[in-house]
Protein backbone atom coordinates (compact mmCIF):
# COMPACT_ATOMS: atom_id res chain seq x y z
CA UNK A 1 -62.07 -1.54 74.46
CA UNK A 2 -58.87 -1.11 77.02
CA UNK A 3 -57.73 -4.53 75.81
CA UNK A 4 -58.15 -3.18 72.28
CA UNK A 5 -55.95 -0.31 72.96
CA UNK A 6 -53.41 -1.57 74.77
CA UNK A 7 -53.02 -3.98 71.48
CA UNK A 8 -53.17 -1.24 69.33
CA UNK A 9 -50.61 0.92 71.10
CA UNK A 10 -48.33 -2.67 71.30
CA UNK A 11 -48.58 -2.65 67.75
CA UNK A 12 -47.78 0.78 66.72
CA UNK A 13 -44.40 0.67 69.30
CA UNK A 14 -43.46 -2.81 67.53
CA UNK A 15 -44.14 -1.18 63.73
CA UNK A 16 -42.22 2.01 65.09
CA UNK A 17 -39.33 -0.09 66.12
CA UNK A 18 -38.84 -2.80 63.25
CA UNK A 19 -39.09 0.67 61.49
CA UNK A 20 -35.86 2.61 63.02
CA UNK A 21 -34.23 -0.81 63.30
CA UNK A 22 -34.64 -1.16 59.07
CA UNK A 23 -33.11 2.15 58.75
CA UNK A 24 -30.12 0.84 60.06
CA UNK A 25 -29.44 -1.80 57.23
CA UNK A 26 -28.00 -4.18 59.98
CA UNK A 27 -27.70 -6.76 57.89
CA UNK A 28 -24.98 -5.04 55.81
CA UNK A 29 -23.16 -3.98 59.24
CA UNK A 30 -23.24 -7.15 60.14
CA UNK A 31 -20.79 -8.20 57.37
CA UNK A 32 -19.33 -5.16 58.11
CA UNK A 33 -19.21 -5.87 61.64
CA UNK A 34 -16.73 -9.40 61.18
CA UNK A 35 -14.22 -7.68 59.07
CA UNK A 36 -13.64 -5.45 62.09
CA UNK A 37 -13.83 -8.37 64.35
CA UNK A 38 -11.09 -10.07 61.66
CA UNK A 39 -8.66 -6.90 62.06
CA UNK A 40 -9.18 -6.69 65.90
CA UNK A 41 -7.76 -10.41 66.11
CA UNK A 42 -5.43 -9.83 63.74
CA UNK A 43 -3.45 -7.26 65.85
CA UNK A 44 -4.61 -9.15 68.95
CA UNK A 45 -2.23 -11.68 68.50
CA UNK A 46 -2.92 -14.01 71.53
CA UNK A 47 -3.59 -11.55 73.69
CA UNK A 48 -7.61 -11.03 73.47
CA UNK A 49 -8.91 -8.13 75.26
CA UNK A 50 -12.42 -8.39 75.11
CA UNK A 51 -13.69 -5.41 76.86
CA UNK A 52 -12.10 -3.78 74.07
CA UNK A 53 -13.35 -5.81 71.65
CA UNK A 54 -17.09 -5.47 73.08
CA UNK A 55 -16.42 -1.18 72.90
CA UNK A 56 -14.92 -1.84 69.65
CA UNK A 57 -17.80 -3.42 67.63
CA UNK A 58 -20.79 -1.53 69.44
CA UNK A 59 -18.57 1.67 68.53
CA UNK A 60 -17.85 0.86 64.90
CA UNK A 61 -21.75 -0.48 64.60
CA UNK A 62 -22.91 2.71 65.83
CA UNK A 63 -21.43 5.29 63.32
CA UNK A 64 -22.01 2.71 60.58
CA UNK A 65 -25.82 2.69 61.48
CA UNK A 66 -25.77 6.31 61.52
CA UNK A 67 -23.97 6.78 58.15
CA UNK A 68 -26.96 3.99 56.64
CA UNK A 69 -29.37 6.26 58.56
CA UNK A 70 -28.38 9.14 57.32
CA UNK A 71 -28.21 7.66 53.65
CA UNK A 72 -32.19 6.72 53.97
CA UNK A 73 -32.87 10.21 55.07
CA UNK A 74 -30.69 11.86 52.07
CA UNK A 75 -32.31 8.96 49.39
CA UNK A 76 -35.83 9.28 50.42
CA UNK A 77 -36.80 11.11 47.26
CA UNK A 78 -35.03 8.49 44.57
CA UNK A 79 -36.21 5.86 46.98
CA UNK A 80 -39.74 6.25 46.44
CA UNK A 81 -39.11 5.94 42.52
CA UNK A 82 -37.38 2.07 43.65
CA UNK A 83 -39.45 -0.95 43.63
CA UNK A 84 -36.63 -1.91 46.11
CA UNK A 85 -36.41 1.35 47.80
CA UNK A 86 -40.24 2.60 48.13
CA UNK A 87 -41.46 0.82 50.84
CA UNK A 88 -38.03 1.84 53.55
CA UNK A 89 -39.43 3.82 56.71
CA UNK A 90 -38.54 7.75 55.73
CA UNK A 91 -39.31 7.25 52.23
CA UNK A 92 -43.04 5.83 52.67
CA UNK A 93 -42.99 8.19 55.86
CA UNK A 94 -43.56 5.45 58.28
CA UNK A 95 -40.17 7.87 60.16
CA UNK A 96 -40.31 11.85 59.67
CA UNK A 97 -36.70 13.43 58.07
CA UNK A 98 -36.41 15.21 61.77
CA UNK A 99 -36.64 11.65 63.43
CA UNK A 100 -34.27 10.22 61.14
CA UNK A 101 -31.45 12.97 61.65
CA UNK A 102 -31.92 13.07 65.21
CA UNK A 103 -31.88 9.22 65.30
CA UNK A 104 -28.43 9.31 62.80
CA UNK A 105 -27.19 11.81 65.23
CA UNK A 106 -27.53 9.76 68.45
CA UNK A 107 -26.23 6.71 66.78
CA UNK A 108 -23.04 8.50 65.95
CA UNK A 109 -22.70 10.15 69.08
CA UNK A 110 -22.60 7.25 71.20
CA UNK A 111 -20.22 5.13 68.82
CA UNK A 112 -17.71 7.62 68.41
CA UNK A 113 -18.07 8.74 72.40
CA UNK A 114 -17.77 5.34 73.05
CA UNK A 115 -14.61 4.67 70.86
CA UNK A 116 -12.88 8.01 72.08
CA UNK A 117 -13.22 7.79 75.42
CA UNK A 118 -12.82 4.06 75.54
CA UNK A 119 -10.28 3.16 72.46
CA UNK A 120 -8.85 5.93 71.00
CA UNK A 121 -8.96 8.82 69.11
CA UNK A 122 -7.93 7.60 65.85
CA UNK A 123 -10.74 5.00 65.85
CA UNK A 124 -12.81 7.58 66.60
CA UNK A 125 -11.73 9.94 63.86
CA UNK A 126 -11.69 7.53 61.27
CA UNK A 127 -15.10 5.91 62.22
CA UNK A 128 -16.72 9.41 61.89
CA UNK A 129 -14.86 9.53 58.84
CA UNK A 130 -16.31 6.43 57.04
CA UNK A 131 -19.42 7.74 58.01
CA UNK A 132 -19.26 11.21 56.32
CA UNK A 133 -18.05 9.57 53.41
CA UNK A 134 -20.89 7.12 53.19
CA UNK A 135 -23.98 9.51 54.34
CA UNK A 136 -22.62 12.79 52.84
CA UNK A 137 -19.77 12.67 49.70
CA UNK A 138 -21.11 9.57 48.70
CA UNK A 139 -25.44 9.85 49.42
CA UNK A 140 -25.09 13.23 48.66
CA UNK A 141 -22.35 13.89 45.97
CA UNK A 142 -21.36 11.18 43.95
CA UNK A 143 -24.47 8.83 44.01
CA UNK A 144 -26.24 11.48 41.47
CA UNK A 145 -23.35 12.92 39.93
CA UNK A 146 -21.11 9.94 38.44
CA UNK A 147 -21.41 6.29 36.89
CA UNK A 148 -18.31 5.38 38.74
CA UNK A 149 -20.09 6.50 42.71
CA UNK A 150 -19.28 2.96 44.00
CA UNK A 151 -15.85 2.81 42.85
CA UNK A 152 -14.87 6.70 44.41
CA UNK A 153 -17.23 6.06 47.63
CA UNK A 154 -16.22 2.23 48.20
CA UNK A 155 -13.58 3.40 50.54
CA UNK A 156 -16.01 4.17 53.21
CA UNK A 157 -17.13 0.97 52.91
CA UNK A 158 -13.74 -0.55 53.23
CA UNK A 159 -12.53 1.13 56.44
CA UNK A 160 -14.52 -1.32 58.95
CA UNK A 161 -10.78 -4.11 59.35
CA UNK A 162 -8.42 -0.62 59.73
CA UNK A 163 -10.73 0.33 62.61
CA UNK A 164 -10.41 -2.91 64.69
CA UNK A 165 -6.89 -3.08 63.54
CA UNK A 166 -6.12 0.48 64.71
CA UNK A 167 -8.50 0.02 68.03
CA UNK A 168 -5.55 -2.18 69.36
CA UNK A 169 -2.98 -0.67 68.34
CA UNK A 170 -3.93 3.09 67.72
CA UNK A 171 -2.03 3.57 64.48
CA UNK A 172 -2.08 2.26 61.20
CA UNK A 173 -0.27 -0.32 59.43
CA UNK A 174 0.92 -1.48 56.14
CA UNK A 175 -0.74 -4.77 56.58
CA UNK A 176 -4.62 -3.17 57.63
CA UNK A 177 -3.99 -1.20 54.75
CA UNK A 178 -3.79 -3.82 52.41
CA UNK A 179 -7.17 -5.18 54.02
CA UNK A 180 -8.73 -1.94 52.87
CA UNK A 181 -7.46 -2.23 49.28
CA UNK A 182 -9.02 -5.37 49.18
CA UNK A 183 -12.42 -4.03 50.08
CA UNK A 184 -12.03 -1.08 48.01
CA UNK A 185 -11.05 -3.81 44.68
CA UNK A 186 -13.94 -6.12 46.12
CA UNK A 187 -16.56 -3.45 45.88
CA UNK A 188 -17.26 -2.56 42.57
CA UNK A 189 -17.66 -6.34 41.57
CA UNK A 190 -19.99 -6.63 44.47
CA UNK A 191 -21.98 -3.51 43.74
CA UNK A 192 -21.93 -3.41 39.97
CA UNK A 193 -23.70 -7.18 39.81
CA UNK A 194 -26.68 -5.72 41.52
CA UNK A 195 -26.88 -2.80 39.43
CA UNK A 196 -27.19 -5.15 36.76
CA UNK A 197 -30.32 -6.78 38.05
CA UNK A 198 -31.63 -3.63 39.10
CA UNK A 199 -31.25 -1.47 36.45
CA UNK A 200 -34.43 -0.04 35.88
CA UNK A 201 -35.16 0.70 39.44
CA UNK A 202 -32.10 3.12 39.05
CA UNK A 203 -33.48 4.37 35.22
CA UNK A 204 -36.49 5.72 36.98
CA UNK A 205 -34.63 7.27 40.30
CA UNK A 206 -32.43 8.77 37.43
CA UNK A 207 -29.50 7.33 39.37
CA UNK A 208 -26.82 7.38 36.88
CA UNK A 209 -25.38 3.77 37.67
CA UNK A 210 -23.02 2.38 35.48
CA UNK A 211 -25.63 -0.04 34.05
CA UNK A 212 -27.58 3.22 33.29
CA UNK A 213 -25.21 5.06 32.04
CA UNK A 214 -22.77 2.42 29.38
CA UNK A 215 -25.53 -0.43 29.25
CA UNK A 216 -25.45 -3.90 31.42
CA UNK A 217 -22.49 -5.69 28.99
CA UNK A 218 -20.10 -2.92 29.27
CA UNK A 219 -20.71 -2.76 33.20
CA UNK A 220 -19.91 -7.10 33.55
CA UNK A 221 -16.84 -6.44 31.77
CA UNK A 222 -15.65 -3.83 34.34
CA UNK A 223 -16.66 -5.97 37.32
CA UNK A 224 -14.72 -8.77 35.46
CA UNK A 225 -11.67 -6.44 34.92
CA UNK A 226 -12.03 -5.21 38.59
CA UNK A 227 -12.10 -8.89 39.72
CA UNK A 228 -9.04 -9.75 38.04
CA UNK A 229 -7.56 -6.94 39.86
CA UNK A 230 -8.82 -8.47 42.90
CA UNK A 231 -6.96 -11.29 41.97
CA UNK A 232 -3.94 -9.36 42.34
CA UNK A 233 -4.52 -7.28 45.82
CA UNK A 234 -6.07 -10.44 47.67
CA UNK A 235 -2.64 -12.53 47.56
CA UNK A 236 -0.47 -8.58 48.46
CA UNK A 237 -0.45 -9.93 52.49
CA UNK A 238 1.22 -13.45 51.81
CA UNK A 239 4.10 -11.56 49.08
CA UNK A 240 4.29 -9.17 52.67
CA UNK A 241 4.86 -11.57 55.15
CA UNK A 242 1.78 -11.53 57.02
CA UNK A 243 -0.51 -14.46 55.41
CA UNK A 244 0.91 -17.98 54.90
CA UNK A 245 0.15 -20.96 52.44
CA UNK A 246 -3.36 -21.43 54.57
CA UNK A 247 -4.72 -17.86 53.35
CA UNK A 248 -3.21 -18.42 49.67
CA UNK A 249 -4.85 -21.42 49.14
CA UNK A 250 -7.94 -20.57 49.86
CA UNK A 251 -7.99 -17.12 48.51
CA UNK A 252 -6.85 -18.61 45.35
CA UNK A 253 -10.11 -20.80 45.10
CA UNK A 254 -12.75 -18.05 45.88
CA UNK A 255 -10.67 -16.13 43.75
CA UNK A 256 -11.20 -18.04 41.03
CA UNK A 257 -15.04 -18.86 41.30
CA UNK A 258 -15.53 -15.16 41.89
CA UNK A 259 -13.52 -14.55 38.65
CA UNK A 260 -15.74 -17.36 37.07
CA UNK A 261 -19.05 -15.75 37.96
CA UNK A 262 -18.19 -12.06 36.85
CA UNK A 263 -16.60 -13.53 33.10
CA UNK A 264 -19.97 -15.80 32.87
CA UNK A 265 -21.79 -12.40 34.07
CA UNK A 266 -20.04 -10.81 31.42
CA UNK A 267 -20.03 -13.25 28.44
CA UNK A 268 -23.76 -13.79 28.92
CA UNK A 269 -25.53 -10.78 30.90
CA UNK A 270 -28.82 -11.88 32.33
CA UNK A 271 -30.50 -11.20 35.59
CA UNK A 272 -29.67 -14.51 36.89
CA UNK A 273 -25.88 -14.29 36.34
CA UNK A 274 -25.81 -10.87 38.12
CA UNK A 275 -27.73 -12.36 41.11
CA UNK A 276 -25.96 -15.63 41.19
CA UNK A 277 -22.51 -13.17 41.25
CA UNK A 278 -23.91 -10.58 43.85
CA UNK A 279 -24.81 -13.66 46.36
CA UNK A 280 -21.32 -15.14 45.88
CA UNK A 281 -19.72 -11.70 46.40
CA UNK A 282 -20.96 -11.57 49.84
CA UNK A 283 -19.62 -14.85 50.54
CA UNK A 284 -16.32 -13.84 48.94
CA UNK A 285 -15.63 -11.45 51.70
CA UNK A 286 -17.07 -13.28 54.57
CA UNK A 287 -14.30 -16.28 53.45
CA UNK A 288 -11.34 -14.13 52.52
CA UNK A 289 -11.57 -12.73 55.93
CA UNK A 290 -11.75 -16.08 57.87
CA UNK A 291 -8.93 -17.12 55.46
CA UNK A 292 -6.98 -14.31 57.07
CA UNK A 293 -8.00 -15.23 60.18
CA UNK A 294 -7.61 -18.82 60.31
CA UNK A 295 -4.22 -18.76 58.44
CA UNK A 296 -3.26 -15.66 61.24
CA UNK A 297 -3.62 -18.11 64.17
CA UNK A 298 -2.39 -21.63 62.33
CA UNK A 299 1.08 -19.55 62.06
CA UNK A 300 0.89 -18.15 65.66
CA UNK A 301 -0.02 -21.66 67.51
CA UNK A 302 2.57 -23.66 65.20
CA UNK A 303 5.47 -21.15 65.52
């Protein structure tokens, strides 16, 4: 019977923490995670401090878990209504609200204490920033209010290469800006191809997604329009100075495939399509920024 206890109690502390670990969407910090790596390097030049770097990403990743905490905890009504959605921790009450908050709350404590005390406080600042954005104006506000939430409340989501741009330096500049354009542009694209696929999930949370809102063929045309914009912001560093040939050629081919997807998306709306151009947006991203990166140090070593 002890034996039997000691599993069960095992059990429940393993559930308990795959369950406040889910709540942090890790997966999408992750991504997150490598842009700020990307702008870190970027204004690293050669010279690597990785302390820094190490304060840097647990910092960032904290606030950015609490800000996807915080979101579960503000969804967990329209959640429940998700076949996606229903089964996360606070909405099938697997994690209390009062867990959740306090949980967001630590998570934000210790990534911005550790940024201000250990970076600066403009990292700091703006990291608490992105996360009131995400978990408040966006979870809270424009979610429910407007078709075009994603396109207003991408910016949060677009902050992550300023903040390991402006850990090394502590200010910001013209080209970490352009970064964040890039993400804002890339978002909508991104977001809009799985609202496509998961339309009806958002119907019944009465989440007024474009899809929702101006119907599936309308919403592929956007994310195509939105792409060719993207077109246009992802080649702004090389007519700077900052990115070479390296970076333009290759941002010129995922460029074009992305643009590809979103007009086939477009031109013939199915679920398919708007998977096969969500997967590929994640991709996008992950190669723009090692395009940046790759074509960063190619320049430094060879000049």
């Amino acid at each position: 019977m002890e034996k039997i206890s000691m599993l069960e109690r095992s059990y429940r502390y393993s559930s308990t923490i795959k369950d406040y670990f889910a709540m942090t969407k890790f997966n999408v910090v992750l991504v997150m995670l490598f842009t700020v790596l990307v702008g870190f390097l970027l204004a690293s030049s050669l010279d690597i401090q990785f302390l820094k770097l190490v304060y840097t990403l647990l910092g960032v990743a904290g606030c950015a878990m609490s800000g996807a905490v915080l979101n579960h905890l503000v969804d967990r009504y329209r959640d429940t209504k998700m076949e996606r959605t229903k089964r996360r921790p606070v909405a099938s009450g697997k994690v209390s609200s009062e867990s959740a908050f306090i949980f967001s709350m630590l998570l934000l404590t210790g990534g911005a204490s550790l940024l201000y005390f250990q970076l600066n406080p403009l990292t700091a600042a703006l990291s608490v920033a992105s996360m009131f954005a995400y978990g408040i104006i966006y979870s809270v506000w424009l979610k429910p209010a407007t078709p075009q939430n994603i396109t207003v409340g991408g910016l949060a989501g677009a902050m992550p290469p300023l903040l390991g741009y402006t850990a090394v330096t502590g200010q910001v500049g013209p080209e970490a800006l352009l970064w964040v354009l890039i993400i804002f542009t890339w978002t909508p694209p991104h977001f809009w191809a799985l609202a496509i696929y998961k339309k009806d999930d958002y119907e019944k949370a009465g989440v007024p997604m474009m899809p929702v809102t101006h119907g599936i063929e309308f919403t592929a045309f956007q994310a195509w329009l939105y792409c060719l914009l993207l077109c246009v912001v992802s080649i702004a560093p090389v007519l700077l100075g900052s990115q070479g040939l390296i970076y333009l050629v290759m941002v010129t081919y995922i460029n074009a495939k992305f643009t590809w997807l979103t007009y086939s998306m477009w031109c013939k709306p199915s679920d398919a399509n708007a998977r096969k151009t969500f997967r590929y947006s994640i991709v996008y991203i992950m190669w723009l920024f090692a395009a940046l990166l790759l074509d960063h140090y190619v320049r430094l070593i060879a000049f």
